[in-house]
C-alpha atoms as a PDB file:
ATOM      1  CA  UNK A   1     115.889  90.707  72.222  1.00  0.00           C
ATOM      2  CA  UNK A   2     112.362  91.351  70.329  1.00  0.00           C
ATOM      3  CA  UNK A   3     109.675  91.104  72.278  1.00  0.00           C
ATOM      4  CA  UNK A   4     106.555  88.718  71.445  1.00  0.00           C
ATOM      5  CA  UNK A   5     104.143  91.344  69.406  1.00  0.00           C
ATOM      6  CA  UNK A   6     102.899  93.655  71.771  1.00  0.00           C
ATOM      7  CA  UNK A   7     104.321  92.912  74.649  1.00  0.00           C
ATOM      8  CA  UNK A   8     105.709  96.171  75.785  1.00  0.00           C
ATOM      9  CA  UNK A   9     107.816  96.760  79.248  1.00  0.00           C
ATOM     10  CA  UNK A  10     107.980 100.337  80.420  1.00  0.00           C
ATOM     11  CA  UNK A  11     109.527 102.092  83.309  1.00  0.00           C
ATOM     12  CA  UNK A  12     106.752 104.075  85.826  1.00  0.00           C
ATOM     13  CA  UNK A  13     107.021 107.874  85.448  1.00  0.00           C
ATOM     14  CA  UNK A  14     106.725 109.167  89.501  1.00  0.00           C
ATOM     15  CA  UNK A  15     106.444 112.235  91.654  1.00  0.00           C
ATOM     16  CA  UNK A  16     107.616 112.658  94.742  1.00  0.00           C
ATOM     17  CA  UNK A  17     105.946 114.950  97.570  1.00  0.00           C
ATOM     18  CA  UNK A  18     108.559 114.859 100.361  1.00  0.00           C
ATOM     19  CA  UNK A  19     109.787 111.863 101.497  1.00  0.00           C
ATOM     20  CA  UNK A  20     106.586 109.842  99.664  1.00  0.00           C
ATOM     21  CA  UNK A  21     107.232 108.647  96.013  1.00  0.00           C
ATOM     22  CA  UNK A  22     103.948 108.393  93.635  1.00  0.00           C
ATOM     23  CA  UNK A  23     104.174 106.237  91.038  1.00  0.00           C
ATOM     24  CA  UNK A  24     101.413 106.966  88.070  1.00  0.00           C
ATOM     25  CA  UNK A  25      98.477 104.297  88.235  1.00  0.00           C
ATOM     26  CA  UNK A  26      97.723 101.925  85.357  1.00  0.00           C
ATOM     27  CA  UNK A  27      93.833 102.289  84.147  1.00  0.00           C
ATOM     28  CA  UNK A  28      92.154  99.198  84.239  1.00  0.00           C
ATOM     29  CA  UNK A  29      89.311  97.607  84.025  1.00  0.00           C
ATOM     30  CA  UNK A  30      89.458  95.561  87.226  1.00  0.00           C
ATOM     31  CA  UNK A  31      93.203  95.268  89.821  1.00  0.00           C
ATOM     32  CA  UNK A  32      93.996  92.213  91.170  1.00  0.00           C
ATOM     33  CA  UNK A  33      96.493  91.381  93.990  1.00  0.00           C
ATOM     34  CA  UNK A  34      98.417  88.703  92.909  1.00  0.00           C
ATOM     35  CA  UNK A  35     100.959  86.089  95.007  1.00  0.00           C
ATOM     36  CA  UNK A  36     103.138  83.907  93.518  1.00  0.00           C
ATOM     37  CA  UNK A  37     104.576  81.383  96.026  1.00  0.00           C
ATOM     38  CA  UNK A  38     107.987  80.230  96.737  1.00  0.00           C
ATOM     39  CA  UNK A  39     109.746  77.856  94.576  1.00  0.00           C
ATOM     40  CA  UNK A  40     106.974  78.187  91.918  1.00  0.00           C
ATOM     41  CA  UNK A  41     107.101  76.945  88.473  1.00  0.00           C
ATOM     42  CA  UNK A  42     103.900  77.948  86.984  1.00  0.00           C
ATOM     43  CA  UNK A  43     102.418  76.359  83.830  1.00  0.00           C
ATOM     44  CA  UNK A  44     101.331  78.485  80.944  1.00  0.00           C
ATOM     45  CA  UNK A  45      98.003  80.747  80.597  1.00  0.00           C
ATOM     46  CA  UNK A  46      96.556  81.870  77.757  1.00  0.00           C
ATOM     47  CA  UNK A  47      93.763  84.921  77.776  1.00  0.00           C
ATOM     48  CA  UNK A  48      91.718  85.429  74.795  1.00  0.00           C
ATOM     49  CA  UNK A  49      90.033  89.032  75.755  1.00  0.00           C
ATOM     50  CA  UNK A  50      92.304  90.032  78.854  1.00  0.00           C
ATOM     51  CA  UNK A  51      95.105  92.334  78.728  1.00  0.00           C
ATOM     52  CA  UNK A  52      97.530  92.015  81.394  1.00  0.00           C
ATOM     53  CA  UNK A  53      99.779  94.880  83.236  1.00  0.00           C
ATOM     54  CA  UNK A  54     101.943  93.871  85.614  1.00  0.00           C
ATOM     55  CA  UNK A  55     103.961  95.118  88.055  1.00  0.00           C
ATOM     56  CA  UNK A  56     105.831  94.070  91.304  1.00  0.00           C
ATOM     57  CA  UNK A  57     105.464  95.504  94.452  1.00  0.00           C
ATOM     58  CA  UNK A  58     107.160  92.868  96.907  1.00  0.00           C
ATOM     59  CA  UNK A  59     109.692  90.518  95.918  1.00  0.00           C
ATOM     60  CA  UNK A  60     110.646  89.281  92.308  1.00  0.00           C
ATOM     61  CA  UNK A  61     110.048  86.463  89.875  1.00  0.00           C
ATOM     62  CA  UNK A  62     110.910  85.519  86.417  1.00  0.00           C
ATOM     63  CA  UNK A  63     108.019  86.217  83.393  1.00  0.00           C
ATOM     64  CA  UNK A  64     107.875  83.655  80.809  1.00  0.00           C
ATOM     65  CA  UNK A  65     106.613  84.590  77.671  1.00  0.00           C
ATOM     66  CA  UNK A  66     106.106  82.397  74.688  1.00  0.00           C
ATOM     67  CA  UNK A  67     107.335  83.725  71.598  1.00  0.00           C
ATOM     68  CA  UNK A  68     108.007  82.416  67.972  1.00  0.00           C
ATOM     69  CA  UNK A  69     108.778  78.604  69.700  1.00  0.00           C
ATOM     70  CA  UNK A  70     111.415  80.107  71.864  1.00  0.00           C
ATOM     71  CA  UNK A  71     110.758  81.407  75.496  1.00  0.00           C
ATOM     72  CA  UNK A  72     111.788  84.809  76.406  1.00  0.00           C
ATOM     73  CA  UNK A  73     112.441  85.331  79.944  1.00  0.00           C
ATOM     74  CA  UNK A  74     111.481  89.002  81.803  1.00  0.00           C
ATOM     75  CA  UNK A  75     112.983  89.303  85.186  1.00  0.00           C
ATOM     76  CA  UNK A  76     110.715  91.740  87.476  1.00  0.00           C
ATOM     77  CA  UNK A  77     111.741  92.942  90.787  1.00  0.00           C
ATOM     78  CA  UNK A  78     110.374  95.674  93.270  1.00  0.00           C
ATOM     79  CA  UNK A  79     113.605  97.129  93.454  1.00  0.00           C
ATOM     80  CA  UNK A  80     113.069  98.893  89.539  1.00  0.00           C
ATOM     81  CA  UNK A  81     109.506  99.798  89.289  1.00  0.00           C
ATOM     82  CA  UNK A  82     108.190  98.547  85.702  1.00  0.00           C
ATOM     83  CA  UNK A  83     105.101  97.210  83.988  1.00  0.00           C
ATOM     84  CA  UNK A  84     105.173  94.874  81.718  1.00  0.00           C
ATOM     85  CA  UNK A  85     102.011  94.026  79.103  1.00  0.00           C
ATOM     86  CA  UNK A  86     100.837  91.578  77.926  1.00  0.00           C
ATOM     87  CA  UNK A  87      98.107  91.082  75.394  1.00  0.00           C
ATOM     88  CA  UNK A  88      95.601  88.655  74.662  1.00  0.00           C
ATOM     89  CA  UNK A  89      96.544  85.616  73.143  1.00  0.00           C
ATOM     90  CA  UNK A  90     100.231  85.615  74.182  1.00  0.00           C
ATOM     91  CA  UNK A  91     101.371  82.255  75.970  1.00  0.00           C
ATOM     92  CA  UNK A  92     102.960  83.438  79.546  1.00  0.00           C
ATOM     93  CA  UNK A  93     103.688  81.587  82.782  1.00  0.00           C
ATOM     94  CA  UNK A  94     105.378  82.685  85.948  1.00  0.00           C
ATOM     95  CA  UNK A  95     108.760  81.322  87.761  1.00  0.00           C
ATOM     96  CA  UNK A  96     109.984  82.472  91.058  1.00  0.00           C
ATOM     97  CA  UNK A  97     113.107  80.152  92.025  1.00  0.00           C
ATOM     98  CA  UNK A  98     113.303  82.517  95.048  1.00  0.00           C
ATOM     99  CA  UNK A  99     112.881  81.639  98.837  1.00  0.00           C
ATOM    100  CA  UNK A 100     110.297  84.516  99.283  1.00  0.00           C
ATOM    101  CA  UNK A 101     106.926  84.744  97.946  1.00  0.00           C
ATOM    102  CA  UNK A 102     106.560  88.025  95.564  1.00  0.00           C
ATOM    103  CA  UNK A 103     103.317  89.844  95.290  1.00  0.00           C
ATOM    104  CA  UNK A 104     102.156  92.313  92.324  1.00  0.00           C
ATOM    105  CA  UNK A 105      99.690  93.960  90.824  1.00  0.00           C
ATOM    106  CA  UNK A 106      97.578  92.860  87.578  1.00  0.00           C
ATOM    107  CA  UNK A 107      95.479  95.812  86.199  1.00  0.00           C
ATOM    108  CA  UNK A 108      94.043  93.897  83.882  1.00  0.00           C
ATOM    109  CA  UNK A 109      92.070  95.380  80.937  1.00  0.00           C
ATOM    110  CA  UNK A 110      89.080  93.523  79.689  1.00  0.00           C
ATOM    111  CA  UNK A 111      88.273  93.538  76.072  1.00  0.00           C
ATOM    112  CA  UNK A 112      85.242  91.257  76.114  1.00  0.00           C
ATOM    113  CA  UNK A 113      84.035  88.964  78.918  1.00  0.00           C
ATOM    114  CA  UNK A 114      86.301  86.444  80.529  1.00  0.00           C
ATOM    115  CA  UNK A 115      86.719  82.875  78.477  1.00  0.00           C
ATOM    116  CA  UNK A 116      86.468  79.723  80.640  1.00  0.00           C
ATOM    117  CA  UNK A 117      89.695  78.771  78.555  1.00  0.00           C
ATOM    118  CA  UNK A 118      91.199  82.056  80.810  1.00  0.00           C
ATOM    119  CA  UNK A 119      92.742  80.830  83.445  1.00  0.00           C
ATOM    120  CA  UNK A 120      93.238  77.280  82.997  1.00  0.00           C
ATOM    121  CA  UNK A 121      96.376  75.923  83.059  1.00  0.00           C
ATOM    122  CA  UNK A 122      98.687  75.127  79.529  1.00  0.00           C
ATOM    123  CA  UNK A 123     100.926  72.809  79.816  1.00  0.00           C
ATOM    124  CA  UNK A 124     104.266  74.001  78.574  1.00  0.00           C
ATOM    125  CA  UNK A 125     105.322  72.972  75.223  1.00  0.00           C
ATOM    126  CA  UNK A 126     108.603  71.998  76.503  1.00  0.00           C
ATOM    127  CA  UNK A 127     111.031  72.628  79.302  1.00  0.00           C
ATOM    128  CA  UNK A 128     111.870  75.951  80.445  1.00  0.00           C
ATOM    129  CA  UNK A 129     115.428  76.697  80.125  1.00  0.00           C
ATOM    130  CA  UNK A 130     117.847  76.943  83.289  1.00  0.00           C
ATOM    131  CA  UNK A 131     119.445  78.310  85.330  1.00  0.00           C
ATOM    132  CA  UNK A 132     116.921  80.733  85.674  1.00  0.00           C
ATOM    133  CA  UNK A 133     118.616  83.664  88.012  1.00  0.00           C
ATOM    134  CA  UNK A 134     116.761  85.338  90.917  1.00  0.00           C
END
């Protein structure tokens, strides 16, 4: 599958000091600590100067991304430690079908002041497919 125009997933390179694993930071220009709920079935957002690099530490969900008219669907779990990015001005929503809430990490990269167009809600152009697997 080709990937919407730079959106990039990458494994984390790590170290580990005894029992403790390290996982190599993201820079960024501000972190946010992010929850997606239960049974969630976000709508799309849209940033215009925000790159976003995320990564799950608790739980897994399902990344939507927009691409070409057709969705492409990025599962993301705690259990394989990977960021994905995301650029501005690609069309993404969440999904997490799963009984548990997941949490991640954002370290988002600013490339010009927040829009007010940032994080409001898109509706989605049409359905998402399913099943969508946990």
């Amino acid at each position: 599958m080709s990937l919407s125009k730079g959106v990039e997933i990458h494994q984390l390179s790590s170290v580990k000091a005894g029992m403790i694993q390290f996982y190599t930071p993201q820079s960024s220009n501000e972190t946010m600590l992010v929850q997606i709920p239960p049974n969630t079935i976000d709508d799309m957002f849209v940033h215009k100067y925000q790159t976003d690099q995320l990564m799950v530490v608790r739980g897994n969900f399902t990344l939507v991304i927009l691409h070409n008219g057709k969705y492409q669907y990025i599962h993301l779990s705690d259990s394989e430690p990977q960021v994905v990015t995301i650029p501005p001005m690609v069309p993404h929503a969440a999904i997490n079908i799963g009984d548990q809430p997941c949490m991640l990490i954002n370290a988002v990269i600013r490339h010009g002041e927040p829009h007010s167009s940032d994080y409001r809600p898109l509706k989605a152009p049409f359905p998402y497919e399913y099943p969508i697997t946990a």
